[in-house]
N, C-alpha and C. Protein backbone atom coordinates (compact mmCIF):
# COMPACT_ATOMS: atom_id res chain seq x y z
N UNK A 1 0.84 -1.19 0.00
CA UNK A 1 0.00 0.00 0.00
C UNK A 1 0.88 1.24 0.00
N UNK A 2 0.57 2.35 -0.73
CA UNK A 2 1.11 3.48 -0.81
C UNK A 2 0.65 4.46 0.13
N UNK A 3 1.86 4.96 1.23
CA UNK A 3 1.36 6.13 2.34
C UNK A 3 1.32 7.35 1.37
N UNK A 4 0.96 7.79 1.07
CA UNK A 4 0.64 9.14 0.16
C UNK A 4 0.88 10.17 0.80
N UNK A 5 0.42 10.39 2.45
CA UNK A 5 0.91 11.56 3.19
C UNK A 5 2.66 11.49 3.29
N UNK A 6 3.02 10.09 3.33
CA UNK A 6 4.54 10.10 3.75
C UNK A 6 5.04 10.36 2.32
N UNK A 7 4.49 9.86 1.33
CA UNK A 7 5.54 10.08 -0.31
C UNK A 7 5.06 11.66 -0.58
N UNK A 8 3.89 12.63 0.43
CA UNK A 8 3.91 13.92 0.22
C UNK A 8 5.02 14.22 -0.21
N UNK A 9 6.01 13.98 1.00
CA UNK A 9 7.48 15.06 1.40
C UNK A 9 8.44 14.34 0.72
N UNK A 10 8.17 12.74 0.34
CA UNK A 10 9.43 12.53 0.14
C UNK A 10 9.70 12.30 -1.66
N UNK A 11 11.31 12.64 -1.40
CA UNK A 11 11.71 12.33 -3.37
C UNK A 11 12.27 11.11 -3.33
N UNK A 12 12.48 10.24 -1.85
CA UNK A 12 13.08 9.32 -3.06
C UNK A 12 12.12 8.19 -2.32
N UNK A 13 11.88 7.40 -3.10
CA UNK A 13 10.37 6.25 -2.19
C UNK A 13 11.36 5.22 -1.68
N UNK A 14 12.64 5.35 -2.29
CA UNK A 14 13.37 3.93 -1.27
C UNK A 14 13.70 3.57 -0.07
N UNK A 15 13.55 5.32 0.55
CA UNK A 15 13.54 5.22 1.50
C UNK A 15 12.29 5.50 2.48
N UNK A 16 10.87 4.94 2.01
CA UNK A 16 9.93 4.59 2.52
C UNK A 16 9.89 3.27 2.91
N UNK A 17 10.53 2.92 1.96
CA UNK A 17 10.96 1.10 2.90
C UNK A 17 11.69 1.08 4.60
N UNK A 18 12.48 1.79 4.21
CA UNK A 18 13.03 2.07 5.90
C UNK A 18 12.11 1.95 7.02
N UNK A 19 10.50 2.47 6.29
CA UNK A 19 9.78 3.02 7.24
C UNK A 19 8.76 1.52 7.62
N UNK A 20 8.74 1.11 6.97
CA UNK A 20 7.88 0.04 6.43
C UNK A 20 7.42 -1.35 8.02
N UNK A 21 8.69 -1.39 8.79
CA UNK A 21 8.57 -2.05 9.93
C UNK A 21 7.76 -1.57 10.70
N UNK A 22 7.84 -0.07 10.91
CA UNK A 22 7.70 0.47 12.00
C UNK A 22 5.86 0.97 12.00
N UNK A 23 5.69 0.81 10.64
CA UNK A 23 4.21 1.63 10.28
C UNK A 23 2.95 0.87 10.26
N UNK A 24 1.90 1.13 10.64
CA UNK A 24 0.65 -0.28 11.07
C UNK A 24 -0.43 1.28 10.80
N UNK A 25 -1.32 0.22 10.11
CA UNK A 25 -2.54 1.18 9.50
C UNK A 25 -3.82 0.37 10.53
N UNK A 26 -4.62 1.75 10.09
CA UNK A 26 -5.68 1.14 11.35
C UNK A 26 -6.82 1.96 10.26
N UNK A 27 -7.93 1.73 10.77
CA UNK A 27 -9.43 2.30 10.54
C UNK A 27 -10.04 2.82 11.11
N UNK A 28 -10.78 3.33 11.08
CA UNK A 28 -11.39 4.25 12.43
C UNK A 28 -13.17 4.35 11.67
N UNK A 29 -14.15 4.35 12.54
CA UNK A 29 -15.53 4.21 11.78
C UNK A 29 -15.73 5.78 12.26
N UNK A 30 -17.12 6.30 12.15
CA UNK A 30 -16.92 8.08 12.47
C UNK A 30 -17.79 7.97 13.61
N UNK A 31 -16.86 8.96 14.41
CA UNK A 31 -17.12 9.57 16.00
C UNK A 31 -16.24 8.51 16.88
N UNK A 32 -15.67 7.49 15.82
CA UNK A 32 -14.32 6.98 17.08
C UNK A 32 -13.18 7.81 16.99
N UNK A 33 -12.36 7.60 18.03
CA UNK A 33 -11.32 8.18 19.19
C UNK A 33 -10.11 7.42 18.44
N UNK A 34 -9.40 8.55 17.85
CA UNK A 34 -8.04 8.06 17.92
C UNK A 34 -7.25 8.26 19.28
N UNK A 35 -7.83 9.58 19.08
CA UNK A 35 -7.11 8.89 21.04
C UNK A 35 -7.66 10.29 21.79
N UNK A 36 -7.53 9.79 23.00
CA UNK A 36 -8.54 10.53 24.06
C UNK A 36 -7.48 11.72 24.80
N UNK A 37 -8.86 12.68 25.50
CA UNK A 37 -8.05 13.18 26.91
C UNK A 37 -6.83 12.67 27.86
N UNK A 38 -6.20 12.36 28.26
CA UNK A 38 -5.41 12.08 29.18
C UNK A 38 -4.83 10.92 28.92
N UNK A 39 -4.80 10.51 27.71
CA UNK A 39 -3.95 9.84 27.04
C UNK A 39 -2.47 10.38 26.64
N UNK A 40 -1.86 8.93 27.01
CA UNK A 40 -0.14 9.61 26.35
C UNK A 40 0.15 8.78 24.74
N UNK A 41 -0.15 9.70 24.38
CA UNK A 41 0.35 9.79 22.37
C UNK A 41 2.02 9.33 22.37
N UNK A 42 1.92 8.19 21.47
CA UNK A 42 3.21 8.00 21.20
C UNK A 42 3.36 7.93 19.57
N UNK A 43 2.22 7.95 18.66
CA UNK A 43 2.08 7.71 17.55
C UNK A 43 2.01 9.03 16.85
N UNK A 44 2.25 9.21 15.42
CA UNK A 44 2.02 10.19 14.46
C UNK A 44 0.93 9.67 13.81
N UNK A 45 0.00 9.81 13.75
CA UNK A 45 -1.22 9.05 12.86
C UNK A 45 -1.49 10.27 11.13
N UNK A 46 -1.08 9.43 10.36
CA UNK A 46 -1.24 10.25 9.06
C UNK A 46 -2.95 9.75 8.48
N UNK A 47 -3.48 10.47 8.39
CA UNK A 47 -4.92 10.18 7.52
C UNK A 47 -4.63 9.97 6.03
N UNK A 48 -4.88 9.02 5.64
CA UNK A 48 -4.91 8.39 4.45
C UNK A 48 -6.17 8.82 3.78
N UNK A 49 -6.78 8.61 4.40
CA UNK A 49 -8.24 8.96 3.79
C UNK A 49 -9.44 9.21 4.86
N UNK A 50 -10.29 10.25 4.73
CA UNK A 50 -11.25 10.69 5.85
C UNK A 50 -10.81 11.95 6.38
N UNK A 51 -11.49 12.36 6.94
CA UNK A 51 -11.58 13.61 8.12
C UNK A 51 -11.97 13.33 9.17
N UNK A 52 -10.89 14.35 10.01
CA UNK A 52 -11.54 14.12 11.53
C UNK A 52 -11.08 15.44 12.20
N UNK A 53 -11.19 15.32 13.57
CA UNK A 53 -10.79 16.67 14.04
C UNK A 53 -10.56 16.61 15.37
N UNK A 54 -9.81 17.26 15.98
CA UNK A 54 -9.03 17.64 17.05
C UNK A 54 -9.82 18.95 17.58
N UNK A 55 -10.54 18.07 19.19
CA UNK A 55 -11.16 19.25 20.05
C UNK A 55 -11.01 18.82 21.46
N UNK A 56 -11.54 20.09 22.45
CA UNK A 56 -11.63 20.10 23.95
C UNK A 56 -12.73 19.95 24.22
N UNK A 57 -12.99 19.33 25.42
CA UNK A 57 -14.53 19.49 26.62
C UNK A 57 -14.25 20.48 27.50
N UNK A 58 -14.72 21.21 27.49
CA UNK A 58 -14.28 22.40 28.65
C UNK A 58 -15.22 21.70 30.21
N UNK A 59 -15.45 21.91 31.36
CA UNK A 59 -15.66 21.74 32.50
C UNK A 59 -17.52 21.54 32.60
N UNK A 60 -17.95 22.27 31.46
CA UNK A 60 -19.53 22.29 31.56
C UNK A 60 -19.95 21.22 30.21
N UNK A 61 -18.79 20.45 30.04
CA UNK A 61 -19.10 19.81 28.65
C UNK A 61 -19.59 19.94 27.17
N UNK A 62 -19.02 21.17 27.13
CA UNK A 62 -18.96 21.84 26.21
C UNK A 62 -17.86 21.48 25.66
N UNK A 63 -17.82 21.19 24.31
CA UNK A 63 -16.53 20.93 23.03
C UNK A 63 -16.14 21.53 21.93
N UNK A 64 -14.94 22.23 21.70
CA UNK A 64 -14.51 22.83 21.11
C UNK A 64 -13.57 22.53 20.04
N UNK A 65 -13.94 22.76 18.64
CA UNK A 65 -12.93 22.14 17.82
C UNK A 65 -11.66 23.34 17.57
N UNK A 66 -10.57 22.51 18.07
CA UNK A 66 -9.32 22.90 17.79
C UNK A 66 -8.54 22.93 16.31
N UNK A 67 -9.04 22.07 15.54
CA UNK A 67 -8.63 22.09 14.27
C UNK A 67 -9.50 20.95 13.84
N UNK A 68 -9.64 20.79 12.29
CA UNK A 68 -9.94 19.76 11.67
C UNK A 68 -8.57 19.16 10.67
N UNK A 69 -8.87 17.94 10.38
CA UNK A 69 -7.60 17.32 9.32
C UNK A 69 -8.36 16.44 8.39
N UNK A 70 -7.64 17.10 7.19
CA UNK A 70 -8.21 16.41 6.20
C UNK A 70 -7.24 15.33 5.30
N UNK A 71 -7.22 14.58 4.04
CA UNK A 71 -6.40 13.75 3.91
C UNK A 71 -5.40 14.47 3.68
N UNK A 72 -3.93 13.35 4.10
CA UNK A 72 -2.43 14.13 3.86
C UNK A 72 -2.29 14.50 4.94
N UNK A 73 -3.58 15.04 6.00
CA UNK A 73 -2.73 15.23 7.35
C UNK A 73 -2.31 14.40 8.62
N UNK A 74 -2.52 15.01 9.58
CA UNK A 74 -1.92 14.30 10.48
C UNK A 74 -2.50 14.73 11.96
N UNK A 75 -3.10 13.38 12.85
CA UNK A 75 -3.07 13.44 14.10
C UNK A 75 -1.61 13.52 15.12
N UNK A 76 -1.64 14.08 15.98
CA UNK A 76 -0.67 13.48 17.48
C UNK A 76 -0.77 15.06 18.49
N UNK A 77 -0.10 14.41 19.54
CA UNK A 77 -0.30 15.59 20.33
C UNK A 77 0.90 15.73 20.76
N UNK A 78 1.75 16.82 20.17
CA UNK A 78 2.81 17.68 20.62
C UNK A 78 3.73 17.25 22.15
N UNK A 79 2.75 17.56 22.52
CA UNK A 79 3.10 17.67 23.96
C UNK A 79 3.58 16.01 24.55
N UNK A 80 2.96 15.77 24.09
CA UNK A 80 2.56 14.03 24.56
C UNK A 80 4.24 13.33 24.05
N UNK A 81 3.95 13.77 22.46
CA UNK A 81 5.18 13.20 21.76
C UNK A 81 6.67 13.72 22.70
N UNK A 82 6.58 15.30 22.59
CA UNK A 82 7.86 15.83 23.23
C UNK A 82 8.27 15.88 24.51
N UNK A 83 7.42 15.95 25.73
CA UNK A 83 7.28 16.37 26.68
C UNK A 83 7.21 14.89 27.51
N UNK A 84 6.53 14.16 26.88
CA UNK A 84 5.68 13.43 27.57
C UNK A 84 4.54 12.95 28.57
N UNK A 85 3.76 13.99 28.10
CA UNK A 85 2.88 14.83 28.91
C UNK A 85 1.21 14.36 28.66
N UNK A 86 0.24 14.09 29.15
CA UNK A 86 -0.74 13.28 28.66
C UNK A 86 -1.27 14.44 27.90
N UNK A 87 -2.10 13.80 26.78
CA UNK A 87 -2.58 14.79 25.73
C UNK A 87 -4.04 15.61 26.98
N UNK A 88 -4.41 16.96 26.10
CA UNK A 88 -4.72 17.87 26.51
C UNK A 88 -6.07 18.12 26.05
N UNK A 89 -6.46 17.17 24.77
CA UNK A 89 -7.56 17.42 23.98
C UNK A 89 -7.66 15.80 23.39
N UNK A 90 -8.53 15.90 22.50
CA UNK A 90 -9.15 14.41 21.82
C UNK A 90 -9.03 14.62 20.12
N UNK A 91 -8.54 13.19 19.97
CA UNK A 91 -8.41 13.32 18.17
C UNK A 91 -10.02 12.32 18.18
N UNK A 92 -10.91 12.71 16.43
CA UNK A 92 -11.23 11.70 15.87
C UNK A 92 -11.94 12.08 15.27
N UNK A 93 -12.07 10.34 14.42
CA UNK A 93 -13.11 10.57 13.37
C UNK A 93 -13.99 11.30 12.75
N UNK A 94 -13.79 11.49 12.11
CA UNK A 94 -15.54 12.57 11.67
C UNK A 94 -15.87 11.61 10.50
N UNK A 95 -15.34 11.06 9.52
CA UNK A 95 -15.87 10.16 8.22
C UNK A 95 -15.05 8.15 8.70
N UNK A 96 -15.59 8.12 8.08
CA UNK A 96 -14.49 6.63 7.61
C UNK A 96 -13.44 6.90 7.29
N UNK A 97 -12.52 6.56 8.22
CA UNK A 97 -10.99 7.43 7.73
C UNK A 97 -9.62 5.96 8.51
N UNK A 98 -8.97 6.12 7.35
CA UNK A 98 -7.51 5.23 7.24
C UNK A 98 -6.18 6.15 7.59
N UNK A 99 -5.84 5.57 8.59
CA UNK A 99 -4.62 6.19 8.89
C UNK A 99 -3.49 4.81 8.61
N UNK A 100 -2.45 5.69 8.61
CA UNK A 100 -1.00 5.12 9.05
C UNK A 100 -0.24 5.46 10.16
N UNK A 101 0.08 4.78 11.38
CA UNK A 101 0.44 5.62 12.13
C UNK A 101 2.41 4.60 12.43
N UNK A 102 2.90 5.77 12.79
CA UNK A 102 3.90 5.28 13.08
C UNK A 102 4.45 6.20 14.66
N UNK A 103 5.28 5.24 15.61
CA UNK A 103 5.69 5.88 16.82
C UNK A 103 6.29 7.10 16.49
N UNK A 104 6.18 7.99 17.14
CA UNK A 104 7.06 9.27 16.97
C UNK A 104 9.05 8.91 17.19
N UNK A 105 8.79 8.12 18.21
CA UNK A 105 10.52 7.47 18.22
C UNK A 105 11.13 6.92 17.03
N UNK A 106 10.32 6.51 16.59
CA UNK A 106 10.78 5.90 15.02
C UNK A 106 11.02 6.69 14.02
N UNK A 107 9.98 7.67 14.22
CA UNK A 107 10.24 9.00 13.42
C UNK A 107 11.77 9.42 13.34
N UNK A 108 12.08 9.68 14.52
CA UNK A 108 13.07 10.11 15.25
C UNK A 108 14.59 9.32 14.32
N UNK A 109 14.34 8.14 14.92
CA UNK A 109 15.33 7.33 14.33
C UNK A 109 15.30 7.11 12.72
N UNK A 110 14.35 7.12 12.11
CA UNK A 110 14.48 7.17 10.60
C UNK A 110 15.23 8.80 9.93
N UNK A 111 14.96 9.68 10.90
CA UNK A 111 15.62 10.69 10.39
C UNK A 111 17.44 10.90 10.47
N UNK A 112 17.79 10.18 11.83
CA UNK A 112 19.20 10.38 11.97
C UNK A 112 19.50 9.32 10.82
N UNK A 113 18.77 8.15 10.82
CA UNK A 113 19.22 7.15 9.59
C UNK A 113 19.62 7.87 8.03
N UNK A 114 18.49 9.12 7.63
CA UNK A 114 18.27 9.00 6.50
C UNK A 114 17.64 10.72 6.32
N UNK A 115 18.59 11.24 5.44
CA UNK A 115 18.43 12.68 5.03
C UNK A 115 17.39 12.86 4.67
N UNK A 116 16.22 11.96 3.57
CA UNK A 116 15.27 12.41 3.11
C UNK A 116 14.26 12.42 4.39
N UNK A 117 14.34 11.25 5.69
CA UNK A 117 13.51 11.38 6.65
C UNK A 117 13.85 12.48 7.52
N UNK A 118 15.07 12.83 7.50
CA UNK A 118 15.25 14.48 8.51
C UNK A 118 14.54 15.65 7.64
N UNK A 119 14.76 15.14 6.66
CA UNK A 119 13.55 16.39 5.03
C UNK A 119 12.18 16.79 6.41
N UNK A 120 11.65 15.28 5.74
CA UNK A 120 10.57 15.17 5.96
C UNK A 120 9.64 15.38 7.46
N UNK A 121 10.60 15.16 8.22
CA UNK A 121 10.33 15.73 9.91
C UNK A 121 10.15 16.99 9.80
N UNK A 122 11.19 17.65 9.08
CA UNK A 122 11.40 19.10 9.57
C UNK A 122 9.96 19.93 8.76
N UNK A 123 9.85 19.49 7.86
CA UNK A 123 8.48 19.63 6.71
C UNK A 123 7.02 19.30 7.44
N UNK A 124 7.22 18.34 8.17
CA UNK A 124 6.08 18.38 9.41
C UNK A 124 5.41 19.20 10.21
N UNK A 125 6.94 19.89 10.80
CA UNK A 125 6.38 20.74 11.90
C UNK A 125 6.43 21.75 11.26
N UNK A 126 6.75 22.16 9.95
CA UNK A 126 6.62 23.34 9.33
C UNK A 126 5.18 23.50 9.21
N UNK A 127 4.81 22.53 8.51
CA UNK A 127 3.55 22.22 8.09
C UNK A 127 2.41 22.55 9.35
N UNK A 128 2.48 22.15 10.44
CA UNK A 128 2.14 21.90 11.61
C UNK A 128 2.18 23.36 12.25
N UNK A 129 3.03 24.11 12.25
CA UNK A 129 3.43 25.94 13.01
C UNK A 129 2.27 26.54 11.51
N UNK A 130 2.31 26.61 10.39
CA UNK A 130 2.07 26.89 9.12
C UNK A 130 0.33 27.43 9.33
N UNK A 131 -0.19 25.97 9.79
CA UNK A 131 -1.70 25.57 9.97
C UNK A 131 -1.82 26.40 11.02
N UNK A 132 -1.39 26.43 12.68
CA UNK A 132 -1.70 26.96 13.40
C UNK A 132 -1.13 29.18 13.61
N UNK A 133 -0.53 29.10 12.35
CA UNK A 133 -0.46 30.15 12.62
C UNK A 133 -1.10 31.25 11.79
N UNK A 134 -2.04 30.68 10.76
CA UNK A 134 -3.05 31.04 9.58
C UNK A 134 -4.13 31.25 10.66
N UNK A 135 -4.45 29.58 11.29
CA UNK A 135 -5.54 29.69 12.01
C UNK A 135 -5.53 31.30 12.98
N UNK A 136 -4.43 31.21 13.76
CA UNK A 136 -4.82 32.64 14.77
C UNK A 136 -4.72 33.84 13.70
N UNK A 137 -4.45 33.97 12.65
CA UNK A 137 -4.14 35.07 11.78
C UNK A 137 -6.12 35.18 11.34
N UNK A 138 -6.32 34.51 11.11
CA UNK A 138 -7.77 34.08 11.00
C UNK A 138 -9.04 34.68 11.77
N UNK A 139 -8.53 34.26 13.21
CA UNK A 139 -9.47 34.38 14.15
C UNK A 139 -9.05 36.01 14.96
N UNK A 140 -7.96 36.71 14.67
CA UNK A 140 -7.76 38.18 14.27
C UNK A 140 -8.11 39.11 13.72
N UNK A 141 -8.32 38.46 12.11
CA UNK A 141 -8.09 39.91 11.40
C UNK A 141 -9.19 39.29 10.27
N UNK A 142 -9.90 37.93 10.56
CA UNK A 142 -11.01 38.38 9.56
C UNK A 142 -12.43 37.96 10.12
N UNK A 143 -13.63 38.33 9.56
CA UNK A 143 -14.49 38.13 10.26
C UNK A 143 -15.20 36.56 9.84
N UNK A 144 -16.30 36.28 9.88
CA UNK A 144 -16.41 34.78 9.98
C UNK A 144 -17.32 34.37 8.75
N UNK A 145 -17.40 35.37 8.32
CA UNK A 145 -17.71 35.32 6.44
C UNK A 145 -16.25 34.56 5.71
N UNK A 146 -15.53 35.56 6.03
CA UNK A 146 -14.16 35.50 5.54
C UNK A 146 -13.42 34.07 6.11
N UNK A 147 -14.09 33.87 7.06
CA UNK A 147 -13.23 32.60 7.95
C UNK A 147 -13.40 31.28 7.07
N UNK A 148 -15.26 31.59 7.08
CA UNK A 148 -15.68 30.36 6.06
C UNK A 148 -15.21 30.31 4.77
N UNK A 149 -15.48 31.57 3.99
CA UNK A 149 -14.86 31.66 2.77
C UNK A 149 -13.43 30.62 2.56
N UNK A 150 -12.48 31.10 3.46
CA UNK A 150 -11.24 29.99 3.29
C UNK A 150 -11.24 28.76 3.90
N UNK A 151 -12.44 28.38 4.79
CA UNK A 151 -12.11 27.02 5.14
C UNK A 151 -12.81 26.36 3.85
N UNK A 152 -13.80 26.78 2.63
CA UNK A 152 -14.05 26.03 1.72
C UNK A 152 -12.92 26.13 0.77
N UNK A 153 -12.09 27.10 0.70
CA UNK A 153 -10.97 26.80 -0.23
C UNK A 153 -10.05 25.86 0.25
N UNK A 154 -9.88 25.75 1.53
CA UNK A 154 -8.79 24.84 2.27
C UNK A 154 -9.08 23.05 2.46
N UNK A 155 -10.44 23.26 2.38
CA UNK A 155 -10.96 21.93 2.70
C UNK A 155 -11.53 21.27 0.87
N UNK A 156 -12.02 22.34 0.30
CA UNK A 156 -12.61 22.20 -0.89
C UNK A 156 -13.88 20.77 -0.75
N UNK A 157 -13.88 19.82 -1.54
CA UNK A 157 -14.78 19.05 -1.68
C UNK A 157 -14.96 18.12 -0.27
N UNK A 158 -13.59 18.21 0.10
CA UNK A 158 -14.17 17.53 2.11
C UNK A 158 -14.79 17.93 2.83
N UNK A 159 -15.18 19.31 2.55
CA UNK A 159 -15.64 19.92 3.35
C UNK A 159 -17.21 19.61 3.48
N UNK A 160 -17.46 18.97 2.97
CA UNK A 160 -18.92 18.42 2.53
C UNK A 160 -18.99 17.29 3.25
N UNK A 161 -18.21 16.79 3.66
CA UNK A 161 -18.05 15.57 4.43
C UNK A 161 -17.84 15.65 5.96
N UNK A 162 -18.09 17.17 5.94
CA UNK A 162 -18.14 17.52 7.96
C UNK A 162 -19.28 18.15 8.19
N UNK A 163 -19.77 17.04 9.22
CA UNK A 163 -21.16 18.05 10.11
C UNK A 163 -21.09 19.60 9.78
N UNK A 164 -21.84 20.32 9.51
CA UNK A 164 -22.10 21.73 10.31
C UNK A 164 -21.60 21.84 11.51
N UNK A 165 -22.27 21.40 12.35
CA UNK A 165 -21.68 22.03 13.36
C UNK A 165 -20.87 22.23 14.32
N UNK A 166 -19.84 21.10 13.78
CA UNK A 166 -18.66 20.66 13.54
C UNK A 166 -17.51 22.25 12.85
N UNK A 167 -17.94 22.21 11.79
CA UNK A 167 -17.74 23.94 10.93
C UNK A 167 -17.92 24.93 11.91
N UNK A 168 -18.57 24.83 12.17
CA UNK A 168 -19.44 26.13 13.20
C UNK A 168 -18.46 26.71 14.28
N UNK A 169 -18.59 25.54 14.83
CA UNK A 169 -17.70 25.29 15.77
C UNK A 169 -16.32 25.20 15.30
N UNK A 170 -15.50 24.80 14.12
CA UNK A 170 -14.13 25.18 13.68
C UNK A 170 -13.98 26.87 13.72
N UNK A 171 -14.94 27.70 13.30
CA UNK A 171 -14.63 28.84 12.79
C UNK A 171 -14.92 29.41 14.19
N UNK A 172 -15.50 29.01 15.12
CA UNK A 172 -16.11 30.08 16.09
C UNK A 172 -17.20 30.27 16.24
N UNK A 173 -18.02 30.41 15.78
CA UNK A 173 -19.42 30.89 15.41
C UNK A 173 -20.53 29.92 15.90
N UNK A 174 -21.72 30.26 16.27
CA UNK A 174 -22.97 29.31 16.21
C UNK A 174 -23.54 29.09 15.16
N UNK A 175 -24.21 27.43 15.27
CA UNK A 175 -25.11 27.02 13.95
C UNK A 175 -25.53 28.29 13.45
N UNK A 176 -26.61 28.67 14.05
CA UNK A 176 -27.74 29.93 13.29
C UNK A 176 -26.76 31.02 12.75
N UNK A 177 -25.67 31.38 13.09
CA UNK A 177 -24.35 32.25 12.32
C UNK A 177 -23.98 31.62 11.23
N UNK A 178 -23.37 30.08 11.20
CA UNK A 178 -23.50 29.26 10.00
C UNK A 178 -23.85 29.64 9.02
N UNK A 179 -25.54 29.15 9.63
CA UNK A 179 -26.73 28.74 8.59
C UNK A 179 -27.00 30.39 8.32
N UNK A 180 -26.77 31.12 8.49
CA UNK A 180 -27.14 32.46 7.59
C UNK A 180 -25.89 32.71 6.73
N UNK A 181 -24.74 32.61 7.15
CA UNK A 181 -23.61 33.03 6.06
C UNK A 181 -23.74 31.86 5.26
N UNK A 182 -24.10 30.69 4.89
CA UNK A 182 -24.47 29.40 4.22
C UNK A 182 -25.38 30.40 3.01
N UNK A 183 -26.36 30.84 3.95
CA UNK A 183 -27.96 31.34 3.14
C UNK A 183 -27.60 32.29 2.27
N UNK A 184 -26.66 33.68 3.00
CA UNK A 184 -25.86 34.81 2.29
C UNK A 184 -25.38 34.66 1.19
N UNK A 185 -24.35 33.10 1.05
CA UNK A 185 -23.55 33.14 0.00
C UNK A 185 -24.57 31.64 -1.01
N UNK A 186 -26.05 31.76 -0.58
CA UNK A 186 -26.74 30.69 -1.93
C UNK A 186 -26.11 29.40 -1.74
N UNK A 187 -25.62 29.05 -0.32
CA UNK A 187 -25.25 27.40 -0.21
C UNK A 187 -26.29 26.87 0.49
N UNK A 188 -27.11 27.04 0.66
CA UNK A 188 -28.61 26.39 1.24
C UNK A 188 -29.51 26.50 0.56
């Protein structure tokens, strides 16, 4: 099987074999848990295919989406991986979605092994600072017309494949805020 998120970054595929021990694909059906609250993340989980998304329960059980990922990206929790620190929030499902996941240690070690895997790490967290720093540029300086406007360019045809209010909740906003900028721009 071809990882497609991992041959994203890389030029040479021979050294996707390197990777090949270390990598175990899984499935996930929608509204399962790649992995929970107070869990310790040791995996990079690449989405092969599907969407899902990364959110909090705040204290009154209320949930907040922190980001969504679409294919090519990638679950894990920072903290968990580096720190070793139990994760802080919850990954999952939103569609039928295939990952590849491989330990973050392995990560690690395929890169001192192999230049194209130090490429490809460093292309990660680029990728990774990139996303989160659009997002706060986002939730700054434009309003939530504008917010939506680019999450359909960013997501394009997946985006059809996430709840509302799921969206709603990515951008900030309530359903009935949604469902009128939906109505505004003739998508309802």
């Amino acid at each position: 099987m071809i990882v497609k998120p991992i041959l994203f970054w890389l030029k040479n595929v021979r050294d996707l074999s390197l990777a090949y021990p270390y990598i175990h694909f899984k499935a996930y059906a929608p509204k399962e848990y790649i992995f929970e609250r107070g869990d310790f993340v040791s995996d990079v989980h690449f989405l092969i295919s599907g969407v899902g998304r990364y959110f909090y329960i705040d204290s009154e059980g209320n949930e907040w989406n922190k980001s969504l990922v679409k294919q090519s990206g990638a679950f894990s929790s920072v903290s968990s991986l580096v720190e070793g620190s139990a994760s802080t929030f919850y990954a999952q499902a939103l569609t039928q979605s295939l990952v590849a996941a491989i330990k973050y240690e392995h990560l690690i070690l395929l890169a001192k092994e192999s230049d194209e895997w130090a490429d490809f790490l460093r292309k990660l967290y680029e990728r990774l600072t990139l996303k989160k720093e659009k997002r706060e540029a986002s939730f700054l300086l434009l309003n939530a017309r504008e917010r939506y406007e680019e999450f359909l360019l960013e997501f394009g045809s997946e985006s059809e494949l996430i709840p509302l209010r799921h969206v709603a909740m990515y951008l900030g906003v309530t359903d009935v805020t949604l469902s009128r900028i939906r109505k505004e721009m003739g998508l309802t």
